[in-house]
PDB file of N, CA and C in Angstrom:
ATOM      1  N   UNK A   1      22.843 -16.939 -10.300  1.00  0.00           N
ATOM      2  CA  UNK A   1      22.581 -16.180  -9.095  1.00  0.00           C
ATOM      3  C   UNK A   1      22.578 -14.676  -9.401  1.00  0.00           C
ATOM      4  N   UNK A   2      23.180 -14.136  -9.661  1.00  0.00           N
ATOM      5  CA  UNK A   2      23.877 -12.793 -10.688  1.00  0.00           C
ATOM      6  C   UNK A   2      22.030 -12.364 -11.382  1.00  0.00           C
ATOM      7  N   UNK A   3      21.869 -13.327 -12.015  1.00  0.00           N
ATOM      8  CA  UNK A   3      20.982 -13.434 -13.053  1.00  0.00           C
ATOM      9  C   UNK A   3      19.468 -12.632 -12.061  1.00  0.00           C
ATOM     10  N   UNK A   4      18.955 -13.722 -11.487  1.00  0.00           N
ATOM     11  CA  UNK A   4      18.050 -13.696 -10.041  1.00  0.00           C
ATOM     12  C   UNK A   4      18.083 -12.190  -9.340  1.00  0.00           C
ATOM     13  N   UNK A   5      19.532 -11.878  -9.208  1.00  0.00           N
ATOM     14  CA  UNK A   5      19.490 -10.267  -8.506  1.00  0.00           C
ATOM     15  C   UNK A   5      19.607  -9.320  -9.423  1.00  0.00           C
ATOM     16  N   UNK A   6      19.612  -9.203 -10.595  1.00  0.00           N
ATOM     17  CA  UNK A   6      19.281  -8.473 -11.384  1.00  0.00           C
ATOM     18  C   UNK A   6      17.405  -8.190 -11.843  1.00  0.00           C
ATOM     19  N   UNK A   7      16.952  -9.183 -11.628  1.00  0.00           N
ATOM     20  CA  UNK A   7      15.651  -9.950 -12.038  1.00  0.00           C
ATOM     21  C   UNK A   7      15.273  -8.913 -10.418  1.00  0.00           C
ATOM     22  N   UNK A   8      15.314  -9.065  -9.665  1.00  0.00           N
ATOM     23  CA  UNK A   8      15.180  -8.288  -8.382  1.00  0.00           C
ATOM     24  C   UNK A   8      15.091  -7.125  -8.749  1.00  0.00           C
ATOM     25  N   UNK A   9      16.413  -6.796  -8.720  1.00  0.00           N
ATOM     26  CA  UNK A   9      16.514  -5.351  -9.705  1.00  0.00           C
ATOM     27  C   UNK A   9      15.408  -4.565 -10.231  1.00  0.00           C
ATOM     28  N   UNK A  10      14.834  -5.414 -11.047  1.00  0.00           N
ATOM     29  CA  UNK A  10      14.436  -4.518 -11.948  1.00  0.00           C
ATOM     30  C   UNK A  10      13.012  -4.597 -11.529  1.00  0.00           C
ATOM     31  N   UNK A  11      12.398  -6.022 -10.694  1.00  0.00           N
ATOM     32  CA  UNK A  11      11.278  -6.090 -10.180  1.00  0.00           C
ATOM     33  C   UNK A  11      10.960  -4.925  -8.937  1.00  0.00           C
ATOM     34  N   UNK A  12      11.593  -4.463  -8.232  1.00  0.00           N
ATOM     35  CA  UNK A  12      12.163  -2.994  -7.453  1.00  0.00           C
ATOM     36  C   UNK A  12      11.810  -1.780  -8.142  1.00  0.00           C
ATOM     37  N   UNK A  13      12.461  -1.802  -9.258  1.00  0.00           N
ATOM     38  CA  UNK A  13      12.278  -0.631 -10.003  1.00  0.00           C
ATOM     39  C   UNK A  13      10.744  -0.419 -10.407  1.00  0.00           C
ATOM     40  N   UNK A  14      10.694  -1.414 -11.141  1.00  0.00           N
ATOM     41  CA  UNK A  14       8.859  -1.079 -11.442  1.00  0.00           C
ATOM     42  C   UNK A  14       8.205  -0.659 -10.117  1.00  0.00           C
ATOM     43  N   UNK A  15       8.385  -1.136  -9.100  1.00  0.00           N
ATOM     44  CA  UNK A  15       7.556  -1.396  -8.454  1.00  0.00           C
ATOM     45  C   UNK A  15       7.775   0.397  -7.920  1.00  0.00           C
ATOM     46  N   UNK A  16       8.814   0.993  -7.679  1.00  0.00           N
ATOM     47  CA  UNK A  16       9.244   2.375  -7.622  1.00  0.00           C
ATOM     48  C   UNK A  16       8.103   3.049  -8.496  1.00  0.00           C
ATOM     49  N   UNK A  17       8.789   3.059  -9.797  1.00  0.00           N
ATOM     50  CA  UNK A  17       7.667   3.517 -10.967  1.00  0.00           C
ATOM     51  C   UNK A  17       6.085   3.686 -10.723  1.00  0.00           C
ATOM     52  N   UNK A  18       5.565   2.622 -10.404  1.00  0.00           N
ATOM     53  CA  UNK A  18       4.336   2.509  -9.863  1.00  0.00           C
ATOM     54  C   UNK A  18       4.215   3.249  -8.512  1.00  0.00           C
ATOM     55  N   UNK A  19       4.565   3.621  -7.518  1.00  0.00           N
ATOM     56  CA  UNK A  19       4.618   4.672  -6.512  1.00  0.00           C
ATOM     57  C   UNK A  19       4.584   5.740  -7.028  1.00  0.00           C
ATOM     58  N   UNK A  20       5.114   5.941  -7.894  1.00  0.00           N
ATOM     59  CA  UNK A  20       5.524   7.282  -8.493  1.00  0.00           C
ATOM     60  C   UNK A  20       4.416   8.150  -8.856  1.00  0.00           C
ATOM     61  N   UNK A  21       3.405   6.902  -9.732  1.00  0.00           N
ATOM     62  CA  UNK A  21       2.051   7.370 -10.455  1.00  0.00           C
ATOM     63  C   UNK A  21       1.139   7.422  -9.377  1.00  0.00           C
ATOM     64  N   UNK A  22       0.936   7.458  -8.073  1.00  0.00           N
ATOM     65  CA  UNK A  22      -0.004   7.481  -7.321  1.00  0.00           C
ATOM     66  C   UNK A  22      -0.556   8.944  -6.737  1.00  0.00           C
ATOM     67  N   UNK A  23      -1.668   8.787  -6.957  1.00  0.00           N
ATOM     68  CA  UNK A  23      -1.665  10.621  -6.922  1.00  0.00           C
ATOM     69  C   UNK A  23      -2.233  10.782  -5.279  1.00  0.00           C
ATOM     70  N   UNK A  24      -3.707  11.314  -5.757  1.00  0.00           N
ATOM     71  CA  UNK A  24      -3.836  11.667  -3.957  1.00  0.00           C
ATOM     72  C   UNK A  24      -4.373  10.842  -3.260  1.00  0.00           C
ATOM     73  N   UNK A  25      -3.876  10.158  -2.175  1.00  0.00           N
ATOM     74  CA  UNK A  25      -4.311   9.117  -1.191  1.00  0.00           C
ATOM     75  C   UNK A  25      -4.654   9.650   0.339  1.00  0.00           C
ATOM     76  N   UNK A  26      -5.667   9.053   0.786  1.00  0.00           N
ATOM     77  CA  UNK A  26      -5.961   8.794   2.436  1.00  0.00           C
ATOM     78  C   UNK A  26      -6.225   7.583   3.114  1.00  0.00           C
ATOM     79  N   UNK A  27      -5.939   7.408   4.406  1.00  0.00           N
ATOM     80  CA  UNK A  27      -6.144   6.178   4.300  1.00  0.00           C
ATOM     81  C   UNK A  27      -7.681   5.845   5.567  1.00  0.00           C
ATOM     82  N   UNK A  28      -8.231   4.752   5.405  1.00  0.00           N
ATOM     83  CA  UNK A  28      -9.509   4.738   5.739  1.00  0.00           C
ATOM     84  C   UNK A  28     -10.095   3.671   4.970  1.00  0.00           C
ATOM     85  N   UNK A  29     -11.418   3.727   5.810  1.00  0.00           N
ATOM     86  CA  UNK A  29     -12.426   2.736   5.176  1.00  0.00           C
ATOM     87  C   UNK A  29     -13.450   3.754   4.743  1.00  0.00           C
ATOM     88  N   UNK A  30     -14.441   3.536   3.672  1.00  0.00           N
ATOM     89  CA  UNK A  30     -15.656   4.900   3.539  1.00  0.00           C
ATOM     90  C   UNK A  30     -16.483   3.951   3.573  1.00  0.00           C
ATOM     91  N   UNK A  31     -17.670   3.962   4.391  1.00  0.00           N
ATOM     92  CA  UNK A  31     -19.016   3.075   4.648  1.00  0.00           C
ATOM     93  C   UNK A  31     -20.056   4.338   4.485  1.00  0.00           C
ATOM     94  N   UNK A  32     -21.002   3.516   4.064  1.00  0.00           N
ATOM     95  CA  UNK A  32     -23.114   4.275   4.086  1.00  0.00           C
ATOM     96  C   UNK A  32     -23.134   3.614   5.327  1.00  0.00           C
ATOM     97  N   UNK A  33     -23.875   4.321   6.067  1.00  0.00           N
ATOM     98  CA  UNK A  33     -24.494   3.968   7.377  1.00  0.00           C
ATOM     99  C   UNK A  33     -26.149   4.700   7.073  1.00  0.00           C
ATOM    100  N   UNK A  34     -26.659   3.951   8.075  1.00  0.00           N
ATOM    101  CA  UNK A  34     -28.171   4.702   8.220  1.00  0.00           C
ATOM    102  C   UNK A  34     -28.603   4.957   9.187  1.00  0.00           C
ATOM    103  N   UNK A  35     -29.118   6.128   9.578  1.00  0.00           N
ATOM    104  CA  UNK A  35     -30.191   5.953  10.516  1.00  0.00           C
ATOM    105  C   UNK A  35     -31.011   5.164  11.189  1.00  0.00           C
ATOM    106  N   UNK A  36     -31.607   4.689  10.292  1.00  0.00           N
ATOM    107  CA  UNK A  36     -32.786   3.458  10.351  1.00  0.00           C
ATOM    108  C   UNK A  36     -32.089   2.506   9.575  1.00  0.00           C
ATOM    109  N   UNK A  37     -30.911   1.500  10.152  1.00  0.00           N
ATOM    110  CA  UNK A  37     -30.834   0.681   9.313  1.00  0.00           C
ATOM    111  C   UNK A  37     -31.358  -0.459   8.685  1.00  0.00           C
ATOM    112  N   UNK A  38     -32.849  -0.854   9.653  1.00  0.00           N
ATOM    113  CA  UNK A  38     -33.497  -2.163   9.361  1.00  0.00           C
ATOM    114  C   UNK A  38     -34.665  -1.777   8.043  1.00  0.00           C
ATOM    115  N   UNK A  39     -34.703  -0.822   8.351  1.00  0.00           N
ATOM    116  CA  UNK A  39     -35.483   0.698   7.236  1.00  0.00           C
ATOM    117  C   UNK A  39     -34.928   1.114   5.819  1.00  0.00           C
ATOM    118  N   UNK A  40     -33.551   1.048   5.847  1.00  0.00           N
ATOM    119  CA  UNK A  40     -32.693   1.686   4.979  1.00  0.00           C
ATOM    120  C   UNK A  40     -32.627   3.411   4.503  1.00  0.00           C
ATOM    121  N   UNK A  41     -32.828   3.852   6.038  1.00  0.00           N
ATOM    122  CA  UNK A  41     -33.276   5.350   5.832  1.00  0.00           C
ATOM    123  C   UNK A  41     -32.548   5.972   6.353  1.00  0.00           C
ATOM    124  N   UNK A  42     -32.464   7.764   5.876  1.00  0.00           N
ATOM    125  CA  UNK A  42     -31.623   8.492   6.860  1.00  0.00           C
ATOM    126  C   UNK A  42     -29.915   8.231   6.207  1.00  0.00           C
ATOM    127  N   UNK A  43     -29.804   7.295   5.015  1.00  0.00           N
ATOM    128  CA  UNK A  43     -28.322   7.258   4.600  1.00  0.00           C
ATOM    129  C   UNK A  43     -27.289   8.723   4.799  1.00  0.00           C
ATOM    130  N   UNK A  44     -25.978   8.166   5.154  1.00  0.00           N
ATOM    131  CA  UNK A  44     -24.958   8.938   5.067  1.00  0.00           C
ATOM    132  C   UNK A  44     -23.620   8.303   4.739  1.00  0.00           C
ATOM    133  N   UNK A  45     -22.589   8.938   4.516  1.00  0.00           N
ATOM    134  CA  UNK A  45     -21.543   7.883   4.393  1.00  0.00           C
ATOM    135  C   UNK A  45     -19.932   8.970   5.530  1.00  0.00           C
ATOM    136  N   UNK A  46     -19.329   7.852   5.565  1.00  0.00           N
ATOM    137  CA  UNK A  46     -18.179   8.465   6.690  1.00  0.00           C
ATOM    138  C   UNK A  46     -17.047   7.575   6.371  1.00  0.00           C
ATOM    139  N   UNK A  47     -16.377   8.450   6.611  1.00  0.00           N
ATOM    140  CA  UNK A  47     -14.651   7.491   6.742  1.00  0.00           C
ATOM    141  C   UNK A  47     -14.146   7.096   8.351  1.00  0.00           C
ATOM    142  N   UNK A  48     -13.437   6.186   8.373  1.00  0.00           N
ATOM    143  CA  UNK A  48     -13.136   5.910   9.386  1.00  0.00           C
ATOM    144  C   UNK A  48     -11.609   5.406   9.127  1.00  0.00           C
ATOM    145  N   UNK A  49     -11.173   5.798   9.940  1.00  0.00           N
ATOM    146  CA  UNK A  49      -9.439   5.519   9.733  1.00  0.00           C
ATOM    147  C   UNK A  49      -8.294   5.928  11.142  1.00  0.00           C
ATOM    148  N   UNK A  50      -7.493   5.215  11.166  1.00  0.00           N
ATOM    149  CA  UNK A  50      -6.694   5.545  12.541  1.00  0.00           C
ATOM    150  C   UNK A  50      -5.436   6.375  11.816  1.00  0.00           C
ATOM    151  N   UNK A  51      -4.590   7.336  12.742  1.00  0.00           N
ATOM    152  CA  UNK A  51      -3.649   8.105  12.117  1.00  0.00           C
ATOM    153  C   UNK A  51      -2.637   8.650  13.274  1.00  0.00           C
ATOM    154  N   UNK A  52      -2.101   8.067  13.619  1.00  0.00           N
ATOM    155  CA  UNK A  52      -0.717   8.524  14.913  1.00  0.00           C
ATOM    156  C   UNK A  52      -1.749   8.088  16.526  1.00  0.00           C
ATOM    157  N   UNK A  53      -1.936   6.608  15.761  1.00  0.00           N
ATOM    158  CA  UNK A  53      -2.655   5.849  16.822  1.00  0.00           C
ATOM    159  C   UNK A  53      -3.573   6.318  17.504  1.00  0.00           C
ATOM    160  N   UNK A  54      -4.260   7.039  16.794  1.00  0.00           N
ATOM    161  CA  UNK A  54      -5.417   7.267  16.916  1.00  0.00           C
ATOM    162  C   UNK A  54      -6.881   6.891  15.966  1.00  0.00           C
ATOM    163  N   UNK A  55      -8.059   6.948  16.421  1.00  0.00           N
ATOM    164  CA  UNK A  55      -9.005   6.218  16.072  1.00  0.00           C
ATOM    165  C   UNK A  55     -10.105   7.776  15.514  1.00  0.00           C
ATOM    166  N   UNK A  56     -10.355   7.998  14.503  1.00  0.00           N
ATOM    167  CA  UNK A  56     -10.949   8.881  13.476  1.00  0.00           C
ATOM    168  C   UNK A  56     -12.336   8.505  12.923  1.00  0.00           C
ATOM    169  N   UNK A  57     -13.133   9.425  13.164  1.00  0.00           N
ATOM    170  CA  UNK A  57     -14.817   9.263  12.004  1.00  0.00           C
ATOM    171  C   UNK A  57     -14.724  10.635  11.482  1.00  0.00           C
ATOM    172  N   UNK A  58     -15.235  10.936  10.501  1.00  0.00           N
ATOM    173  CA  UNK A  58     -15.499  11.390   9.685  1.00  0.00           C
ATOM    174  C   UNK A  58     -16.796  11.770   8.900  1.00  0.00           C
ATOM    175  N   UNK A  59     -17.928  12.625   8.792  1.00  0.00           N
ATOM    176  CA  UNK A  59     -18.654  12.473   7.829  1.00  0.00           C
ATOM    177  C   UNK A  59     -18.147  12.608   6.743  1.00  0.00           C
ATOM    178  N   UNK A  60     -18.719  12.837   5.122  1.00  0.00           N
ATOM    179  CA  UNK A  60     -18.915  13.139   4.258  1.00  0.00           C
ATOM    180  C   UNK A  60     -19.946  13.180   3.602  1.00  0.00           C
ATOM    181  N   UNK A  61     -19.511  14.369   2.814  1.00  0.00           N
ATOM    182  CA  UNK A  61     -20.752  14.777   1.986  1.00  0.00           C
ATOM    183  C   UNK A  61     -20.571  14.037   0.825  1.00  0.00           C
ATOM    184  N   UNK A  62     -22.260  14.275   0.263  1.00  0.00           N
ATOM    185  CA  UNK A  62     -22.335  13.186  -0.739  1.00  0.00           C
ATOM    186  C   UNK A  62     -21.357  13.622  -2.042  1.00  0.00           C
ATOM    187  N   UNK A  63     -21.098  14.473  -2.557  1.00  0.00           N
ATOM    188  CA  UNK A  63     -20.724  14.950  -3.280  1.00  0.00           C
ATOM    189  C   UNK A  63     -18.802  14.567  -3.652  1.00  0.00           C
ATOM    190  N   UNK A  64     -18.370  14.545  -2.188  1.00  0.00           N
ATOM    191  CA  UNK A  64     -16.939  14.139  -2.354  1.00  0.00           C
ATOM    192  C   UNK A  64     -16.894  12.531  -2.146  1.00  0.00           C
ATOM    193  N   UNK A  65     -17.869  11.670  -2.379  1.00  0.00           N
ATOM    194  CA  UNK A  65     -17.860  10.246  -2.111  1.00  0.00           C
ATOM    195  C   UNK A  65     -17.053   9.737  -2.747  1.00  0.00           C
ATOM    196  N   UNK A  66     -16.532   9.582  -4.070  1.00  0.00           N
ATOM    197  CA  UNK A  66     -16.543   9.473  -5.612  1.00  0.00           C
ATOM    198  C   UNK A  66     -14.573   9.756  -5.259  1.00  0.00           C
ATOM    199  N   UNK A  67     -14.518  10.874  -5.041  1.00  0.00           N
ATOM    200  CA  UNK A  67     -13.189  10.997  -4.897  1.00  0.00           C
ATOM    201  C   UNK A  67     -12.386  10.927  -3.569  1.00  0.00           C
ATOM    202  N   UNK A  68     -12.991  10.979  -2.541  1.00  0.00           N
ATOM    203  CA  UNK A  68     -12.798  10.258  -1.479  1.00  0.00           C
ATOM    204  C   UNK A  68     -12.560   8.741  -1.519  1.00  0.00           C
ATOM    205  N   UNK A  69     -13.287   7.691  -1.974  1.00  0.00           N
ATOM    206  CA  UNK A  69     -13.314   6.235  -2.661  1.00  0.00           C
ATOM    207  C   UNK A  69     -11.749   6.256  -3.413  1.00  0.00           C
ATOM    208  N   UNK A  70     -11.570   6.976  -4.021  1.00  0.00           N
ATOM    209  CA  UNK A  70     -10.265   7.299  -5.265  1.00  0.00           C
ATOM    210  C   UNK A  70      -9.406   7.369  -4.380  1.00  0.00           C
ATOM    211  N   UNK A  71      -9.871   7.948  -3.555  1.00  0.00           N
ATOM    212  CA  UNK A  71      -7.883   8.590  -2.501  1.00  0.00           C
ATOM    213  C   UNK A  71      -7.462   6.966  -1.445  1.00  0.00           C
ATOM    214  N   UNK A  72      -8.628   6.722  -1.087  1.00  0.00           N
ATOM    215  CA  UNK A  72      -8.640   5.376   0.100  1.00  0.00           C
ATOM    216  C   UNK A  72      -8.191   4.399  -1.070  1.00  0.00           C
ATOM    217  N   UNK A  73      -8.433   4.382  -2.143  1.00  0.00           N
ATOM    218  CA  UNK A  73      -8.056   3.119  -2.946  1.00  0.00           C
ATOM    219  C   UNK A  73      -6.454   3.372  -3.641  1.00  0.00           C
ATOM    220  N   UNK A  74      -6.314   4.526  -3.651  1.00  0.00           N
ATOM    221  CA  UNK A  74      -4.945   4.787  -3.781  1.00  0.00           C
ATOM    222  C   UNK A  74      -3.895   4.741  -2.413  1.00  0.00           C
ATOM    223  N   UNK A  75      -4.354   4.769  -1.424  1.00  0.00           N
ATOM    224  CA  UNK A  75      -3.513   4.529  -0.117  1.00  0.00           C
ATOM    225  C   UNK A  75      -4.047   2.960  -0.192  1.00  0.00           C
ATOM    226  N   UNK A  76      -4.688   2.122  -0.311  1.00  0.00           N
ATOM    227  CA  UNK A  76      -4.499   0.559  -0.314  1.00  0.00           C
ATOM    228  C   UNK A  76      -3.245   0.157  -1.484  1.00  0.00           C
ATOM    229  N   UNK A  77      -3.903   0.899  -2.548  1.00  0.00           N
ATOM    230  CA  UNK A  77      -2.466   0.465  -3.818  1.00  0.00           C
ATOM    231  C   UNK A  77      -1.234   0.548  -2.911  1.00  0.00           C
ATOM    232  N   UNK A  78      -1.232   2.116  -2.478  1.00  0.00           N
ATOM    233  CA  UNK A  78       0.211   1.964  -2.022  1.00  0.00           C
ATOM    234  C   UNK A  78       0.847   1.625  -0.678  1.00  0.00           C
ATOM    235  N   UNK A  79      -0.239   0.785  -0.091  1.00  0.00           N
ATOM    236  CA  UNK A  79       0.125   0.376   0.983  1.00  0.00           C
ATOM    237  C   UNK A  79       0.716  -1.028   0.270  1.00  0.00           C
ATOM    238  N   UNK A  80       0.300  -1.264  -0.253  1.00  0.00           N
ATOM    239  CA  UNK A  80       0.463  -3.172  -1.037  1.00  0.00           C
ATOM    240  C   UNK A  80       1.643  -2.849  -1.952  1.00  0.00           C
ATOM    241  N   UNK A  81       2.039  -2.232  -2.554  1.00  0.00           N
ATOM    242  CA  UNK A  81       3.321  -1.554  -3.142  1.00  0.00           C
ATOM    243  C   UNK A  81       4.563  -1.833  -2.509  1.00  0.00           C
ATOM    244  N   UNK A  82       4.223  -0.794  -0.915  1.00  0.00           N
ATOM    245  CA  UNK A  82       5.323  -0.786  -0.164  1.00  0.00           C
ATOM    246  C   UNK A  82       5.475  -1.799   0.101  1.00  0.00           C
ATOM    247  N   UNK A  83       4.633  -2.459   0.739  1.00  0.00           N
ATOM    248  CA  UNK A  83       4.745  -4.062   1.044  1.00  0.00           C
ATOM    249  C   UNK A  83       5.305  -4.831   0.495  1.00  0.00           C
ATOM    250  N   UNK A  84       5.318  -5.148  -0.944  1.00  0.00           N
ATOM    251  CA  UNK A  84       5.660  -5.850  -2.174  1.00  0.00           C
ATOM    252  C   UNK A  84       7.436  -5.342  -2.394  1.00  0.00           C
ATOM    253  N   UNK A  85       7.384  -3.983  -2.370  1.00  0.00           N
ATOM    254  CA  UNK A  85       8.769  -3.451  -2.241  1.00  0.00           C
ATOM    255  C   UNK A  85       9.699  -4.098  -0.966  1.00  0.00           C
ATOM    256  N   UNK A  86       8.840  -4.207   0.061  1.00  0.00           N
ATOM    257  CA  UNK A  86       9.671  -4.561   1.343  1.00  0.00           C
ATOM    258  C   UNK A  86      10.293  -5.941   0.823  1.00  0.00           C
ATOM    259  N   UNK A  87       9.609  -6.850   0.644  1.00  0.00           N
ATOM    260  CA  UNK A  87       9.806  -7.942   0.208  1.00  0.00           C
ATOM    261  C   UNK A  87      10.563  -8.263  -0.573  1.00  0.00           C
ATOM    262  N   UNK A  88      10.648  -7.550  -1.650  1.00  0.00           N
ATOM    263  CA  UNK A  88      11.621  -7.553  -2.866  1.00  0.00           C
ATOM    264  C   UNK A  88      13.038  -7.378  -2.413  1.00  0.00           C
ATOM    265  N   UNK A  89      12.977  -6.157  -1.745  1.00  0.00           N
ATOM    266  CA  UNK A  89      13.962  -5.604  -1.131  1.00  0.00           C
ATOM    267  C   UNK A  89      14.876  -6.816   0.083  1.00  0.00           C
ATOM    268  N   UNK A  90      14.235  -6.818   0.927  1.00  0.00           N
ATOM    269  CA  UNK A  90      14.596  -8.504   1.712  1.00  0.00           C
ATOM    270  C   UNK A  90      15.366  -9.367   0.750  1.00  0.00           C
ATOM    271  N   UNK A  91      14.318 -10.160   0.111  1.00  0.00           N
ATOM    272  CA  UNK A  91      15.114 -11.210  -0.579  1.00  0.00           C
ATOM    273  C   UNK A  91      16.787 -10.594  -1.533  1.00  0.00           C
ATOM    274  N   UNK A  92      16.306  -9.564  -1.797  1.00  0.00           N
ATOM    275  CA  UNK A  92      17.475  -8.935  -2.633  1.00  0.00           C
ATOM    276  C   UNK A  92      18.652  -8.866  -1.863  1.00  0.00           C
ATOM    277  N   UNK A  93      18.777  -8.420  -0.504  1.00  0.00           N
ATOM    278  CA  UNK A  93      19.624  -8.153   0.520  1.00  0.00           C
ATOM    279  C   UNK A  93      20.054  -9.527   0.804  1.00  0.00           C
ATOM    280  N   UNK A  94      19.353 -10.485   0.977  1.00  0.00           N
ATOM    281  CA  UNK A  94      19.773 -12.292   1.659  1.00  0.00           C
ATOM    282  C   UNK A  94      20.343 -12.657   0.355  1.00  0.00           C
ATOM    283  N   UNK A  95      20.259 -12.166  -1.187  1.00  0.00           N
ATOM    284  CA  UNK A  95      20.646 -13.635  -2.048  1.00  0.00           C
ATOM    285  C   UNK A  95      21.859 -12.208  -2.213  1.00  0.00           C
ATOM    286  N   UNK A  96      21.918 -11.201  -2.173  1.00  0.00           N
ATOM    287  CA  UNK A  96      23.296 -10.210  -2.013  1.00  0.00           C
ATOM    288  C   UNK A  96      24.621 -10.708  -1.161  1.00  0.00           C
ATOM    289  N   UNK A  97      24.190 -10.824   0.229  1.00  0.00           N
ATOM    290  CA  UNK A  97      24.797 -11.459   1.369  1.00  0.00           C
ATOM    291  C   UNK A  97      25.591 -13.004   0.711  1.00  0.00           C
ATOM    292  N   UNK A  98      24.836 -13.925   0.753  1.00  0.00           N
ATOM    293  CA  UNK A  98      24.838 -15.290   0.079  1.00  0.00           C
ATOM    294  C   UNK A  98      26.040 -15.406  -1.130  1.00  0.00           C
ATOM    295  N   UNK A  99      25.741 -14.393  -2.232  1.00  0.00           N
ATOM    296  CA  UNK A  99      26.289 -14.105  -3.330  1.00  0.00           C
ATOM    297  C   UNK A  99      28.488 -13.811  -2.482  1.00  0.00           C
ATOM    298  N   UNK A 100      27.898 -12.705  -2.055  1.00  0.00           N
ATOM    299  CA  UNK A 100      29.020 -12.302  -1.380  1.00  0.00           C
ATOM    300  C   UNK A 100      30.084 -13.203  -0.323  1.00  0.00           C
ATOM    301  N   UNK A 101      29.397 -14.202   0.345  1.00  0.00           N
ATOM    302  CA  UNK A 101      29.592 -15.170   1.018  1.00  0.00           C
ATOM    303  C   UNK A 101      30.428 -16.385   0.217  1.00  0.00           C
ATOM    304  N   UNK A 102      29.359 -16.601  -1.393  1.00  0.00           N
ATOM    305  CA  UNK A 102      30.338 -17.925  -2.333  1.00  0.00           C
ATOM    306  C   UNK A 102      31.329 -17.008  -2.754  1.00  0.00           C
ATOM    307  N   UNK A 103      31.551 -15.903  -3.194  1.00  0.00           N
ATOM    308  CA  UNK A 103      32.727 -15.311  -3.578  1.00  0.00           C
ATOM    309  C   UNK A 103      33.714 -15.608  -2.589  1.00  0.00           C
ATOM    310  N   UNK A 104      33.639 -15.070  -1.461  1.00  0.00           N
ATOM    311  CA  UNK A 104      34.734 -15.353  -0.332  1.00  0.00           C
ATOM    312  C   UNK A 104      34.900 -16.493  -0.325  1.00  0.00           C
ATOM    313  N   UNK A 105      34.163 -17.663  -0.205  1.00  0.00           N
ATOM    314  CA  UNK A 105      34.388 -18.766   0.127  1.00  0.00           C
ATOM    315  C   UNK A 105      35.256 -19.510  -0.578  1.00  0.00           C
ATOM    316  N   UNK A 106      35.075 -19.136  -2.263  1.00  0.00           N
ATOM    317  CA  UNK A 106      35.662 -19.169  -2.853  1.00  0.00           C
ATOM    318  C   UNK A 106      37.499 -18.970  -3.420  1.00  0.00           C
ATOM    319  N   UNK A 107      37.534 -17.619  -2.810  1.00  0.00           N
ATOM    320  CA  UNK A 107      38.696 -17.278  -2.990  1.00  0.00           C
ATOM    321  C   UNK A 107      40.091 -17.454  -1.749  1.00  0.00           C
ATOM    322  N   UNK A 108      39.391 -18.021  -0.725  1.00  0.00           N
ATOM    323  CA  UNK A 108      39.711 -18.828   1.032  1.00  0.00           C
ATOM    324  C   UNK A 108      40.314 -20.059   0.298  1.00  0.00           C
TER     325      UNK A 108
END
C-alpha cells in the first residue's frame, strides 16, 4: 500500500514537471471560415473561445495562425494535465485516508 502511494507520488510530480514546461497558452478553438463556403472563397480564420462565461470571436491574421494554433494546443495540454493531476491527486488522498484508517484499526 505504502508502495502504490509513493508510485502516486511520483506520478504527481511528473505530471507538475510537465506544467512547468508549458509556455504560452490560450484557450479556444481556431477555425478557416469562408465567405463563400460552398465556393471555398473569401477564407479567414478566427478563434473562438469562452472566458469568465462569456462567449468570444476573434479574427486573425494570417500571419499569427501558426502560433496562435501553438498557444490553443498548449492550453488543451494543460487543461488534460490538470485533469490528470486532479485525479492523481484524489486517488492519492482516498488510499492516504484508507492507509491511515488500517493503522488505527490496527493499533484499537
Amino acid at each position: 500500500m505504502l508502495k502504490k502511494l509513493d508510485l502516486l507520488g511520483i506520478k504527481i510530480e511528473k505530471v507538475k514537471v510537465e506544467l512547468q514546461q508549458i509556455g504560452e497558452m490560450r484557450p479556444g478553438s481556431l477555425t478557416k471560415q469562408y465567405q463563400k463556403p460552398a465556393e471555398k472563397r473569401g477564407g479567414y480564420y478566427q478563434i473562438s473561445y469562452t472566458y469568465k462565461m462569456r462567449s468570444r470571436t476573434e479574427y486573425v491574421r494570417p500571419e499569427f495562425v501558426e502560433d496562435l494554433q501553438m498557444q490553443v494546443d498548449n492550453f488543451k495540454r494543460f487543461k488534460t494535465l490538470t485533469q490528470k493531476w486532479i485525479d492523481l491527486a484524489i486517488e492519492y488522498s482516498r488510499l492516504k485516508m484508507d492507509l491511515a484508517k488500517r493503522s488505527k484499526d490496527k493499533v484499537s
